[in-house]
Protein backbone atom coordinates (compact mmCIF):
# COMPACT_ATOMS: atom_id res chain seq x y z
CA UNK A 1 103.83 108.75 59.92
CA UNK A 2 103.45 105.78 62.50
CA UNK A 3 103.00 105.74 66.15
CA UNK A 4 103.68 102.41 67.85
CA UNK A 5 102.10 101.66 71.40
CA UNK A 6 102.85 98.27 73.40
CA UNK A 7 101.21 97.24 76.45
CA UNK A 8 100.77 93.86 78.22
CA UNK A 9 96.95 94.62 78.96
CA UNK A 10 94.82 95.97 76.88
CA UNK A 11 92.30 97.55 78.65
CA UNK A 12 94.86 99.93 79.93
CA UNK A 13 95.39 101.06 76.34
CA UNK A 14 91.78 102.81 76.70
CA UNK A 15 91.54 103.65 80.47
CA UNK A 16 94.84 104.62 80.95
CA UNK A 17 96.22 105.78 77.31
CA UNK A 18 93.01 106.60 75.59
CA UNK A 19 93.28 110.30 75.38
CA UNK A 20 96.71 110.58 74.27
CA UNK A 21 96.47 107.85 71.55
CA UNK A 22 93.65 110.45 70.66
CA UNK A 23 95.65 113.05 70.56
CA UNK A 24 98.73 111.65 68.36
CA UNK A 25 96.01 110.12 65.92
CA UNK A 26 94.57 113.78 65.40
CA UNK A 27 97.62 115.05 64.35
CA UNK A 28 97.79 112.64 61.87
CA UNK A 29 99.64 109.54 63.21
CA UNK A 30 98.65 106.27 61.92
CA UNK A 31 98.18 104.50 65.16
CA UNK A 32 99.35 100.94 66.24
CA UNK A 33 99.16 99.00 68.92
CA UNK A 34 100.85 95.87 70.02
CA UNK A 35 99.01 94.08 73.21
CA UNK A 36 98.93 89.93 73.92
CA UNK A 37 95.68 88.10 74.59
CA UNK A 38 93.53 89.78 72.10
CA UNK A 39 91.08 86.89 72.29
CA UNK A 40 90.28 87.59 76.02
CA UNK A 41 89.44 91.74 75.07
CA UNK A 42 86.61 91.64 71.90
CA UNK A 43 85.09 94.68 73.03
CA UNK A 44 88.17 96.24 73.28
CA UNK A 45 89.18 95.51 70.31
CA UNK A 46 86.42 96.56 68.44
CA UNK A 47 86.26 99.81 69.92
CA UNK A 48 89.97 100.18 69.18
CA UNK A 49 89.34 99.21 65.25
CA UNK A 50 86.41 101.61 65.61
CA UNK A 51 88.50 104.51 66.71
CA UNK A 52 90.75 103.87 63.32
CA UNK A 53 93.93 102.13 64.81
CA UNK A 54 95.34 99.08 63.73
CA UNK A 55 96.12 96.33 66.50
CA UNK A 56 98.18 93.42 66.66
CA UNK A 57 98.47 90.54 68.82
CA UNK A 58 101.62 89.38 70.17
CA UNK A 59 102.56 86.29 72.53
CA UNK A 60 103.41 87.50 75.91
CA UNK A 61 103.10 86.54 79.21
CA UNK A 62 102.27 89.52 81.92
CA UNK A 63 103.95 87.91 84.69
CA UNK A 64 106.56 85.09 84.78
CA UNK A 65 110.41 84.73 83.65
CA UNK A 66 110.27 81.88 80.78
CA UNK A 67 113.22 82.76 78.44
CA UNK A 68 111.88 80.53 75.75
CA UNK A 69 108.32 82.29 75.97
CA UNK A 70 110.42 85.72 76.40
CA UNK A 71 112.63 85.42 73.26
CA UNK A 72 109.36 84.49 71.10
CA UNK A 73 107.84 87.90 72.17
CA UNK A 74 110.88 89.96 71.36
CA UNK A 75 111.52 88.12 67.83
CA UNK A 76 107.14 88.97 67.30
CA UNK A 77 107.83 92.53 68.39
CA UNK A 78 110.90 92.64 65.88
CA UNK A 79 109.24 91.56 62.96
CA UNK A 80 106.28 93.20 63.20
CA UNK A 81 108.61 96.29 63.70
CA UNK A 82 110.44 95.62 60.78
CA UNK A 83 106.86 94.98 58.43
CA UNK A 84 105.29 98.57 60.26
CA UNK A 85 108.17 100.50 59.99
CA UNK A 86 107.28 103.14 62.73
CA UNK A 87 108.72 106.33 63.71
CA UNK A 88 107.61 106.59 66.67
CA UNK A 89 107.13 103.96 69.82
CA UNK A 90 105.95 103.94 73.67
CA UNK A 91 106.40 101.25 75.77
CA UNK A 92 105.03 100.97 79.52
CA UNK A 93 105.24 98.52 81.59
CA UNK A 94 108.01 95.91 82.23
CA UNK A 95 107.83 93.67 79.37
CA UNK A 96 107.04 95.97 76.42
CA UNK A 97 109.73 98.52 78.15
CA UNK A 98 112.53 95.94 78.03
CA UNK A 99 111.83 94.00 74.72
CA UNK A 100 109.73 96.30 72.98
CA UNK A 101 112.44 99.29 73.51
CA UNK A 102 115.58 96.52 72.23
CA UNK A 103 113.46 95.64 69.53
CA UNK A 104 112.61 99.10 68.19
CA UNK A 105 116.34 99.57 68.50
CA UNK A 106 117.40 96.64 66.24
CA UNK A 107 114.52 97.66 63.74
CA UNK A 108 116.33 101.01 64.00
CA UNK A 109 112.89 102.82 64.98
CA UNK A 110 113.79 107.19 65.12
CA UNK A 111 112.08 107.77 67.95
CA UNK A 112 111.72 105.14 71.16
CA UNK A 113 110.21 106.15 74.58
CA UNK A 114 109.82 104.44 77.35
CA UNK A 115 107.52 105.13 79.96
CA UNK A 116 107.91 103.83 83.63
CA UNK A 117 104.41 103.41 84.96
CA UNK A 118 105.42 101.44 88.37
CA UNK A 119 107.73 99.52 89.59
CA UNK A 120 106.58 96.22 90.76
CA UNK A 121 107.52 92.63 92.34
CA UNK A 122 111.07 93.03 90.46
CA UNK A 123 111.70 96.45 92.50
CA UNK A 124 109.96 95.17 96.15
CA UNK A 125 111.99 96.04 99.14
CA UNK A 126 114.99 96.58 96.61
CA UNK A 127 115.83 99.95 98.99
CA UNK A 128 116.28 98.34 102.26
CA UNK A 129 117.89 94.66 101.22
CA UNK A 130 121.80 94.73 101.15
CA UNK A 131 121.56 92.01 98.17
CA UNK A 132 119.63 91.98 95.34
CA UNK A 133 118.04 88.58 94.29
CA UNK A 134 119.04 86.75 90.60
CA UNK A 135 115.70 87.50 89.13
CA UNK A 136 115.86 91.39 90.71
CA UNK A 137 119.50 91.68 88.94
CA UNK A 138 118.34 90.12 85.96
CA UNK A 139 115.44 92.42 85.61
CA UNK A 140 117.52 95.22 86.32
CA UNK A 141 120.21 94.30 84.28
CA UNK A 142 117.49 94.04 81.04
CA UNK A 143 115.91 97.75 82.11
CA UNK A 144 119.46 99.14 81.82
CA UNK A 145 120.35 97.49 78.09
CA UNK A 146 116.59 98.82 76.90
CA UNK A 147 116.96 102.34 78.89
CA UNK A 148 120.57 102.94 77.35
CA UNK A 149 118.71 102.39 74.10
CA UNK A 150 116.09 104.81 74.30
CA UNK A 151 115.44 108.31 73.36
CA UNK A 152 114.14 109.42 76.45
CA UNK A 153 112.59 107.41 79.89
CA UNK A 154 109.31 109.09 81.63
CA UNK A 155 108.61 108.57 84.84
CA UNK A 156 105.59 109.42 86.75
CA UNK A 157 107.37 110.15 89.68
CA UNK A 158 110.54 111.43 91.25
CA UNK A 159 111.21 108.91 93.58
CA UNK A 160 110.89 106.13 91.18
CA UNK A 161 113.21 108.15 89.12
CA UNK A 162 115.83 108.62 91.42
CA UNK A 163 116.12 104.65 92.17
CA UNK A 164 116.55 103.64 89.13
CA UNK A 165 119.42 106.32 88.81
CA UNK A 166 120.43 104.97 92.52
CA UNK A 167 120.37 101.11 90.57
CA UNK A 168 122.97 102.82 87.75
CA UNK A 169 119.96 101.78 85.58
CA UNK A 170 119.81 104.75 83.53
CA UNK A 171 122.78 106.51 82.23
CA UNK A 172 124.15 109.55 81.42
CA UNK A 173 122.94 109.90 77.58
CA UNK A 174 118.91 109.09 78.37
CA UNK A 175 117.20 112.28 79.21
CA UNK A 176 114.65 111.46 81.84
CA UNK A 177 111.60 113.35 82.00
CA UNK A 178 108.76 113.31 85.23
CA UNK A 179 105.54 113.58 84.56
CA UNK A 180 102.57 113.80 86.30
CA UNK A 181 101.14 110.46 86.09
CA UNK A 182 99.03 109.59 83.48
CA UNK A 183 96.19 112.48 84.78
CA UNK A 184 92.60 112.20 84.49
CA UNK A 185 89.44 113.45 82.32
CA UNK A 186 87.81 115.29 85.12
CA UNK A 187 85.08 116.37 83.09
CA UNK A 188 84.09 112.47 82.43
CA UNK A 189 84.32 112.59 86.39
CA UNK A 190 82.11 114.91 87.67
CA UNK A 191 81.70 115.71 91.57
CA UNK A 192 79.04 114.40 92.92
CA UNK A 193 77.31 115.06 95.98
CA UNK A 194 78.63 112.79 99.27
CA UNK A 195 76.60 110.19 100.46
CA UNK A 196 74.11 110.72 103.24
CA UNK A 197 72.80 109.06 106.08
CA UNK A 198 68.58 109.26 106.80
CA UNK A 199 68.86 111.64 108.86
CA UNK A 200 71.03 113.41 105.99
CA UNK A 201 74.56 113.33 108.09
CA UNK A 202 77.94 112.33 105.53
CA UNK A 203 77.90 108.73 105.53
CA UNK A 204 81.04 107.68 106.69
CA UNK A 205 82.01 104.91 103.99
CA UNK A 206 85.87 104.20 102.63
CA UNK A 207 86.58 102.67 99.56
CA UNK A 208 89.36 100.71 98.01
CA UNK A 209 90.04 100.22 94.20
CA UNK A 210 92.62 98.00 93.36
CA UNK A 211 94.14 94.62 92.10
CA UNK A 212 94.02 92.50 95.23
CA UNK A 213 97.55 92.08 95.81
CA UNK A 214 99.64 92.46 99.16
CA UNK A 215 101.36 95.73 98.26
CA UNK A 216 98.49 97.39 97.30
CA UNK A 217 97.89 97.50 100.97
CA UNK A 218 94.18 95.26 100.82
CA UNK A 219 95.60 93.41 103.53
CA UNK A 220 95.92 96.80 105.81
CA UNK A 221 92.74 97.75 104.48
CA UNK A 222 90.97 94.61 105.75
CA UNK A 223 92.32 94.74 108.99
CA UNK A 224 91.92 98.48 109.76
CA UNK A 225 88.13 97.99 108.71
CA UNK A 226 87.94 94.78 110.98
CA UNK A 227 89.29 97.49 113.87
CA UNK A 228 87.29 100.64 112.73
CA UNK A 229 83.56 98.09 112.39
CA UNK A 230 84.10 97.15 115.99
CA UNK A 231 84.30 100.35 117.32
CA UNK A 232 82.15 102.31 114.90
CA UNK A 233 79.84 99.60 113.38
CA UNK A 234 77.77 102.21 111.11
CA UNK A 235 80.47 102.68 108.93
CA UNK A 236 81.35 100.95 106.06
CA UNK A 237 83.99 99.58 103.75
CA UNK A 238 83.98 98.72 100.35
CA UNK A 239 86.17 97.07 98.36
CA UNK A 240 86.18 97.08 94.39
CA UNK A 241 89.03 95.16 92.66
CA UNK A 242 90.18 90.94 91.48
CA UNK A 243 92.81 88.43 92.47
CA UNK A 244 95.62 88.87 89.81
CA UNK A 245 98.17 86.45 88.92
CA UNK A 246 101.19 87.92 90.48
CA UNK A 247 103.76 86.63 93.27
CA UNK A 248 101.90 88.88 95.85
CA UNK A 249 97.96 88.43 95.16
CA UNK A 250 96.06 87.87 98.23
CA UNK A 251 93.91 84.10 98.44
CA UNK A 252 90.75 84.01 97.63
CA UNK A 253 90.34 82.41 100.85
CA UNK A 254 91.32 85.84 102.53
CA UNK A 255 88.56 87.80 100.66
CA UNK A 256 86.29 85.23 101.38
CA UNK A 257 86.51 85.15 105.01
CA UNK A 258 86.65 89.36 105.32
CA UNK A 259 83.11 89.13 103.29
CA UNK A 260 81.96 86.12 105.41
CA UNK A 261 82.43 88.49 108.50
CA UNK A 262 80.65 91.34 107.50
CA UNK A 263 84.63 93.32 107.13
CA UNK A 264 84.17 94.80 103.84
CA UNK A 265 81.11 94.87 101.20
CA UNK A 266 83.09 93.61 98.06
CA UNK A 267 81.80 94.55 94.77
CA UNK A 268 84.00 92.42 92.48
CA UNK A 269 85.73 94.17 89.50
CA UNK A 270 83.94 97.02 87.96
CA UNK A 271 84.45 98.15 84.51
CA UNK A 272 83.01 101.80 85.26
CA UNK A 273 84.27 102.59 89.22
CA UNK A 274 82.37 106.17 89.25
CA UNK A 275 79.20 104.66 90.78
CA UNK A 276 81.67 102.85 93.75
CA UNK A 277 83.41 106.39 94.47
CA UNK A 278 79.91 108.05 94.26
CA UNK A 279 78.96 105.58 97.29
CA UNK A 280 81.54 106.11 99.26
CA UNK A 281 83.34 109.49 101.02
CA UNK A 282 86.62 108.84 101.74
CA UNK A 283 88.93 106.92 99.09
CA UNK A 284 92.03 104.87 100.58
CA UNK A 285 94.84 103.33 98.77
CA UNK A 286 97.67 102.34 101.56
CA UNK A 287 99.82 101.09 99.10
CA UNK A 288 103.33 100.29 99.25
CA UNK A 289 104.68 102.12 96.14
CA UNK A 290 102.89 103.25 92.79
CA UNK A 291 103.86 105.35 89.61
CA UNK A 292 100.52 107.91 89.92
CA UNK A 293 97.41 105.92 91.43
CA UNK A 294 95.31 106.67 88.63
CA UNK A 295 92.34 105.34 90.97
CA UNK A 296 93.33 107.98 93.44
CA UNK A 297 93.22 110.56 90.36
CA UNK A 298 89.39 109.42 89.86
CA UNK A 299 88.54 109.67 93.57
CA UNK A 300 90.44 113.45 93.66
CA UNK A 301 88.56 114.48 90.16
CA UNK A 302 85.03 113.17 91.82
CA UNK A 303 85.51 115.32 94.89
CA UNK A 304 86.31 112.79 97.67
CA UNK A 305 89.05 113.36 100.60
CA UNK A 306 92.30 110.61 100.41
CA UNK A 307 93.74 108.81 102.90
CA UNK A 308 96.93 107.11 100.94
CA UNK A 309 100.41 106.29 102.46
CA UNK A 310 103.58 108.43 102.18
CA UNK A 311 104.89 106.12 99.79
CA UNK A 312 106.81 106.93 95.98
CA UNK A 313 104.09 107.72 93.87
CA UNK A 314 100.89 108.47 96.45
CA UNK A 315 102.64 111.10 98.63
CA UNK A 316 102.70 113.55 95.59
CA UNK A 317 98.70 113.09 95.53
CA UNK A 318 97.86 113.86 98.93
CA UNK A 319 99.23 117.27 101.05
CA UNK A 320 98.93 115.89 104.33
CA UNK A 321 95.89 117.89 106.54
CA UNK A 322 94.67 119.44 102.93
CA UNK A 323 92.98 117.15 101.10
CA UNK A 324 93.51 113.93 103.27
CA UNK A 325 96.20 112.17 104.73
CA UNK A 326 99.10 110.35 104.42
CA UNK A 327 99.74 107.00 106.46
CA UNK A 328 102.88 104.77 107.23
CA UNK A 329 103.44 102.40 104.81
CA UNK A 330 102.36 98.77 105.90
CA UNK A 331 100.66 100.41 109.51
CA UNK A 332 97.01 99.40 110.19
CA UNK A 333 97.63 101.91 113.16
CA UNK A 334 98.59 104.64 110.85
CA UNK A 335 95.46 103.99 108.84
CA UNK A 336 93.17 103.77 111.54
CA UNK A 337 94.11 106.44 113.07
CA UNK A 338 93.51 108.59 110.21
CA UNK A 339 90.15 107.03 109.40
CA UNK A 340 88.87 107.71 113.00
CA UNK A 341 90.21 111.32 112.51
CA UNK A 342 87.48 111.44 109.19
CA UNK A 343 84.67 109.69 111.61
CA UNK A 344 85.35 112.55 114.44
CA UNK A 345 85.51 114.98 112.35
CA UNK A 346 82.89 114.63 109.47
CA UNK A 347 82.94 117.82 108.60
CA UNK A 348 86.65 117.19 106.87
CA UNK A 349 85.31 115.07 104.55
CA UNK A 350 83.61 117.66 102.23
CA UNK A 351 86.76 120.05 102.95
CA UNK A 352 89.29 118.01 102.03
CA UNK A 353 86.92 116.61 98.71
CA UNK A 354 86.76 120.29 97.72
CA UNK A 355 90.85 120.63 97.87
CA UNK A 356 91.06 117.12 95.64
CA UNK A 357 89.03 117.93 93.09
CA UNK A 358 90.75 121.63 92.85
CA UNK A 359 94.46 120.05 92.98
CA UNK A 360 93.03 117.06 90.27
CA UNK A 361 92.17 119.96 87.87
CA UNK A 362 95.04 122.00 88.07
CA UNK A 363 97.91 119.31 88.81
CA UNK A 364 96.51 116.22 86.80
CA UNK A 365 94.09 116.73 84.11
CA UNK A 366 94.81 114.46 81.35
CA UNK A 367 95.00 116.86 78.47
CA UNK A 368 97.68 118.87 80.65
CA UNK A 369 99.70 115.45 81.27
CA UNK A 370 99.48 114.47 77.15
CA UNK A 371 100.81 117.82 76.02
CA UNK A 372 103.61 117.79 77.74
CA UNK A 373 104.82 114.54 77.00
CA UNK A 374 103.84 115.21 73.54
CA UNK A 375 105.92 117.85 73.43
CA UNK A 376 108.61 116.13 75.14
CA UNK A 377 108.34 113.35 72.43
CA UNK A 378 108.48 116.35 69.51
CA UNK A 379 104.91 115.40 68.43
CA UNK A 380 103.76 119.18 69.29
């Protein structure tokens, strides 16, 4: 039997998919994957060929609304449907959700899942505007035709579950299911001890992972660190992450300027983030809205207290007072107050690490997170 996976970025495939691709394949699915831009990902792809699944390229672009470029990656993912002849497919993320899932259908695949990962620039301040915009309703309008023809929707949270039910995107014959995120291998992240000062105090040191994009919160970030430095000029912030191409990326001329001013210590995009997390105490993520911040999964796993806002998707990370804090979304006051909290009061910092890493292993380890959407997909 055959197990079709589409993405729109490979590397996620591995990082974010790896273990329960693993899984399937050991219970004798034939793996495939469908992801664009092959050319750009060799290693990737070798290790994926390695590992025994077969991958195919298909024309897509990851951000962008060009119906001609659009219809050429659905009629791809059809045919290459209709040559593979799966029973089983996956789709996360926008693109491979919407035409992957209507594809499947017309191929007249058994079994199609779709899996909501996040939200994104189609979904931004969709709560609080009394109109939507065209390219929101057209969006939305594609998400309910591929939903309605799917076997089942995850979600990796219940707030992003209950908008798109809010949206009448979902109806009443797709079973939903809520899971919890995509968890995390905590054995390949280990705790490691906090970093110390000479005198061997807990350096105080935050750290950021993300695409640099305005609702990730880098923006916040930058200016609660701007604050934080001028009052407290020992401690430091680091910032791991690249400018995407997406409507809301920050300039380069913004990151430029916070590293020309001695803001944040940027250490570019990092294919293995366990030595950033090891340098730094306290992880932060003040997004606006996520599915599970697997980065904040890492940080938890590696023993490290959270300050994250209490926001769809991060608020089910964090128990406010326990193993961080949650912050207002969009308030540098709400983050800085909670970061001068963690430079008062050191001694929270190892506390609250020792609460993440207990809630990462009994909430979101990654083998817990496959098996039951394996079972919920009738592979177990």
């Amino acid at each position: 039997m055959k197990f079709l996976i589409i993405c729109s970025h490979l590397p996620s495939i591995l990082n974010f998919r790896g273990k329960l691709i693993e899984e399937i394949h050991k219970r004798g699915k034939e793996i495939h994957i469908f992801s664009p831009n092959l050319d750009e990902f060799n290693n990737e792809v070798k290790t994926i060929r390695k590992l025994g699944y077969h991958i195919h390229n298909i024309p897509m672009q990851r951000t962008g609304t060009n119906p001609a470029a659009d219809i050429k990656t659905f009629l791809t993912m059809y045919k290459l449907i209709k040559k593979i002849q799966p029973e089983y497919i996956l789709s996360y993320t926008i693109k491979p959700v919407i035409y992957g899932t209507l594809a499947a259908w017309l191929a007249k695949v058994p079994n199609r899942y779709a899996l909501i990962t996040g939200l994104g620039y189609a979904f931004q301040n969709v709560e609080t505007q009394t109109k939507r915009s065209v390219f929101q309703k057209l969006v939305h309008g594609l998400y309910q035709q591929a939903l309605s023809r799917s076997h089942k929707a995850f979600f990796q949270n219940p707030d992003d579950l209950k908008l798109f039910q809010d949206l009448k995107l979902l109806n009443d014959r797709t079973p939903t299911v809520v899971v919890n995120g995509s968890g995390v291998n905590v054995a390949d992240f280990n705790v490691l001890p906090l970093p110390l000062t000479a005198d061997q105090k807990i350096k105080i040191s935050f750290l950021l992972i993300a695409r640099l994009l305005g609702d990730k919160g880098v923006r916040e970030y930058a200016e609660a660190a701007k604050i934080i430095k001028h009052k407290y000029p020992h401690v430091e912030f680091n910032l791991v992450g690249w400018i995407d191409e997406n409507p809301s990326a920050i300039r380069q001329q913004e990151l430029d300027q916070w590293v020309a001013s001695n803001t944040l210590n940027y250490w570019g995009k990092l294919s293995d983030v366990r030595p950033a997390i090891a340098e730094s105490s306290v992880y932060v993520l003040p997004s606006y809205r996520e599915g599970t911040p697997r980065t904040v999964l890492e940080a938890m796993a590696m023993g490290r207290a959270i300050i994250t806002t209490d926001a769809p998707g991060c608020r089910e990370t964090v128990t406010d007072g326990d193993n961080g804090f949650l912050v207002e979304v969009k308030s540098v006051e709400s983050l800085v107050k909670a970061m001068e909290k963690l430079i008062l009061q050191p001694e929270l910092i190892a506390k609250m690490g020792s609460r993440s890493r207990e809630i990462a292993l009994h909430k979101y380890d990654v083998y817990q997170v496959n098996a039951h959407m394996m079972q919920e997909m009738g592979l177990i």
